[in-house]
C-alpha atoms as a PDB file:
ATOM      1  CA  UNK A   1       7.060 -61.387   0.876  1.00  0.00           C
ATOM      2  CA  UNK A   2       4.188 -59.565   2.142  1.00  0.00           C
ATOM      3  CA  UNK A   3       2.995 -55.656   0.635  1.00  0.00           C
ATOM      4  CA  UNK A   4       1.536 -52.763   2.837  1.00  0.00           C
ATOM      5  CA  UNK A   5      -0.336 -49.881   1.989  1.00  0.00           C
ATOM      6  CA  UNK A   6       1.162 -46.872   4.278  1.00  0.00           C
ATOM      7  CA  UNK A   7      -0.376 -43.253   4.544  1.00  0.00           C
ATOM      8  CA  UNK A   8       2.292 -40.689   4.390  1.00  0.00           C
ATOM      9  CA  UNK A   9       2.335 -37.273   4.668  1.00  0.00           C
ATOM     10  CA  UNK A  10       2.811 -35.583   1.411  1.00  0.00           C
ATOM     11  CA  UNK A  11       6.401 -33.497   2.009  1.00  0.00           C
ATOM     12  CA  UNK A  12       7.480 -36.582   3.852  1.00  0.00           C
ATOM     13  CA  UNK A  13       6.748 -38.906   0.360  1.00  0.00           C
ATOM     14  CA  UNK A  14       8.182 -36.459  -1.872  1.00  0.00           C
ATOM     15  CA  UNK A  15      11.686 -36.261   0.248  1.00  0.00           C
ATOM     16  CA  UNK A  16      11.946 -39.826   0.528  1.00  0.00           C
ATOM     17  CA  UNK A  17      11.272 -40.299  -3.026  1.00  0.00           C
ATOM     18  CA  UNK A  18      14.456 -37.524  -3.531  1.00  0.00           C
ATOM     19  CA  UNK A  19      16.266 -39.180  -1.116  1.00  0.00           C
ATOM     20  CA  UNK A  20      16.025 -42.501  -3.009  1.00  0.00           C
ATOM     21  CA  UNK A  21      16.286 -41.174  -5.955  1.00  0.00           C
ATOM     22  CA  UNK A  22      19.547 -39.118  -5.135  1.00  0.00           C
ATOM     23  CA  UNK A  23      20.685 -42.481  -3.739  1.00  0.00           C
ATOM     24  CA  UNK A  24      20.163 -44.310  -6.984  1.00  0.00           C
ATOM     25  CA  UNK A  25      17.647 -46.657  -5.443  1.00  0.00           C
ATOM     26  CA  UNK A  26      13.749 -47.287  -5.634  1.00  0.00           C
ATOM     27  CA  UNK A  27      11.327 -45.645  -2.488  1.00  0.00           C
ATOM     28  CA  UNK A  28      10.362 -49.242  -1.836  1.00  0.00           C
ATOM     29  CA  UNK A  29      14.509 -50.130  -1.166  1.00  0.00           C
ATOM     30  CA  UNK A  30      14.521 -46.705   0.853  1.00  0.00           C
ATOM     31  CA  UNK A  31      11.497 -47.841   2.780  1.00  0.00           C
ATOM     32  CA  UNK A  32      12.828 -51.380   3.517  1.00  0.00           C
ATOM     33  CA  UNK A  33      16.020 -49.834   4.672  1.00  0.00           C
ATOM     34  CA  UNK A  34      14.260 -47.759   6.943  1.00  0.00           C
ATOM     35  CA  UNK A  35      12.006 -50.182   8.413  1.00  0.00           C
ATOM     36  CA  UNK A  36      15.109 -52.802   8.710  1.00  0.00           C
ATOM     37  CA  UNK A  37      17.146 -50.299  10.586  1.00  0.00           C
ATOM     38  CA  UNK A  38      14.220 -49.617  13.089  1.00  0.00           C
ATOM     39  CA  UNK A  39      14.038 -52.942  14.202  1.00  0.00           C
ATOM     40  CA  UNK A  40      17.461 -53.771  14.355  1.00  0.00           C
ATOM     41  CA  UNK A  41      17.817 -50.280  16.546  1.00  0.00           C
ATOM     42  CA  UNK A  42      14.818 -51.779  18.869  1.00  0.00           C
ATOM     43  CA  UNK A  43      16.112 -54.990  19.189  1.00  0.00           C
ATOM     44  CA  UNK A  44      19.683 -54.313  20.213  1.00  0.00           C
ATOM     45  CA  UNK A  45      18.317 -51.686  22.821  1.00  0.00           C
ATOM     46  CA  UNK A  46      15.961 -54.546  24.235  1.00  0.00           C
ATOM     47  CA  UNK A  47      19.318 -57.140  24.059  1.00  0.00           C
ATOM     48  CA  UNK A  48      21.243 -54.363  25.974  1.00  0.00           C
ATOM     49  CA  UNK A  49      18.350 -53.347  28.520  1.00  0.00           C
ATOM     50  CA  UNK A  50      18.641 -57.297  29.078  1.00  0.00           C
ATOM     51  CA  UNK A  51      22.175 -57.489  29.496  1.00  0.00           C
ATOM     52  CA  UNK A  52      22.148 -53.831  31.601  1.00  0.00           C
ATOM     53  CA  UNK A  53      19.514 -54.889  34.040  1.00  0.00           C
ATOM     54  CA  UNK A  54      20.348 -54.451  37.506  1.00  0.00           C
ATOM     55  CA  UNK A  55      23.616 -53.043  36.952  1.00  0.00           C
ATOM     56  CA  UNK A  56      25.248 -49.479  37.802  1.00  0.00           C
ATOM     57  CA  UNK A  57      25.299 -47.046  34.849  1.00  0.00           C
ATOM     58  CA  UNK A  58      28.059 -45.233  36.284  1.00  0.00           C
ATOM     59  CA  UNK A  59      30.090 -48.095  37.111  1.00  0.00           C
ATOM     60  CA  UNK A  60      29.414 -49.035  33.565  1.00  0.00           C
ATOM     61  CA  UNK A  61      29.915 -45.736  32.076  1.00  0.00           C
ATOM     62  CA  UNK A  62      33.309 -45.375  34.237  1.00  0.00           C
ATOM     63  CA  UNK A  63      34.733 -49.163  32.841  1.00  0.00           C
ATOM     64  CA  UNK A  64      33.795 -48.261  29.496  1.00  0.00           C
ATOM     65  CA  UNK A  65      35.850 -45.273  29.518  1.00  0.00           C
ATOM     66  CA  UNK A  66      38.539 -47.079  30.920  1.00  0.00           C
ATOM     67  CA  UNK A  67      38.587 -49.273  28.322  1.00  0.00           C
ATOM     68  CA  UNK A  68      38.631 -46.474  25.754  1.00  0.00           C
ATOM     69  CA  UNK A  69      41.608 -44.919  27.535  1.00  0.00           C
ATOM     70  CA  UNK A  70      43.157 -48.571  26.318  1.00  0.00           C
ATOM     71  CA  UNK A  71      42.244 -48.545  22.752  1.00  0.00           C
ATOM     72  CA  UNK A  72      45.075 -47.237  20.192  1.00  0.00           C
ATOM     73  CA  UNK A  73      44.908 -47.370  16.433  1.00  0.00           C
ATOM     74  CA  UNK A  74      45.942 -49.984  14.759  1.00  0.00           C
ATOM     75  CA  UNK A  75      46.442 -50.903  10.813  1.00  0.00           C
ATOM     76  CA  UNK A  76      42.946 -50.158   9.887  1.00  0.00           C
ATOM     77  CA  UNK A  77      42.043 -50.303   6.109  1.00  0.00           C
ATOM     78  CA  UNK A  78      41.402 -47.514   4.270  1.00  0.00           C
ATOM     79  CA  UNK A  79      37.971 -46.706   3.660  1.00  0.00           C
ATOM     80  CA  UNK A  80      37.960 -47.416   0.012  1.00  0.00           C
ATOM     81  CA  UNK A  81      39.368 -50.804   1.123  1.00  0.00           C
ATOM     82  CA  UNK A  82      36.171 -51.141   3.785  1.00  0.00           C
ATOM     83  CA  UNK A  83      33.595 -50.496   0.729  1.00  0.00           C
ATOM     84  CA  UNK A  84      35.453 -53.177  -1.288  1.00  0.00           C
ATOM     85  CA  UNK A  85      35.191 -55.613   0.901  1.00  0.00           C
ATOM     86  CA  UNK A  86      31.441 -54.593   1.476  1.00  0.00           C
ATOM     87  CA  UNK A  87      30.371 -54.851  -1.915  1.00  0.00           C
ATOM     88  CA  UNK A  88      32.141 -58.180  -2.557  1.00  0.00           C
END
């Protein structure tokens, strides 16, 4: 595992360190989290600007909304039952 040294603002440190805190977790797991959801966020829009390319947003827009129109609800889980599962 490799260690950084990153220059922060001052206000910026001190809210992530309440965030973490208020989340029961250390700034470095806060940090991590971040950083983690950043790249997943840039990689799925370069996998979709991939699988997008040369198409028609509004013919895309318009089937996606069509296939909304399909979607009912179902026997989803309760929430509590969701977080179970996740923490398993």
């Amino acid at each position: 595992m490799g260690a950084i040294s990153v220059r922060l603002p001052d206000d910026l440190k001190d809210k992530a360190m309440q965030l973490a805190k208020k989340k029961n977790i250390s700034f470095n797991s806060l940090v991590n989290h971040w950083l983690q959801a950043a790249v997943q966020q840039e990689e799925t829009l370069e996998w979709m600007m991939r699988r997008l390319s040369g198409k028609n947003p509004e013919l895309v827009i318009a089937k996606f909304e069509r296939f909304l129109e399909k979607t009912q609800s179902g026997n989803e889980p309760p929430l509590d039952e969701i977080q179970q599962a996740m923490e398993a």
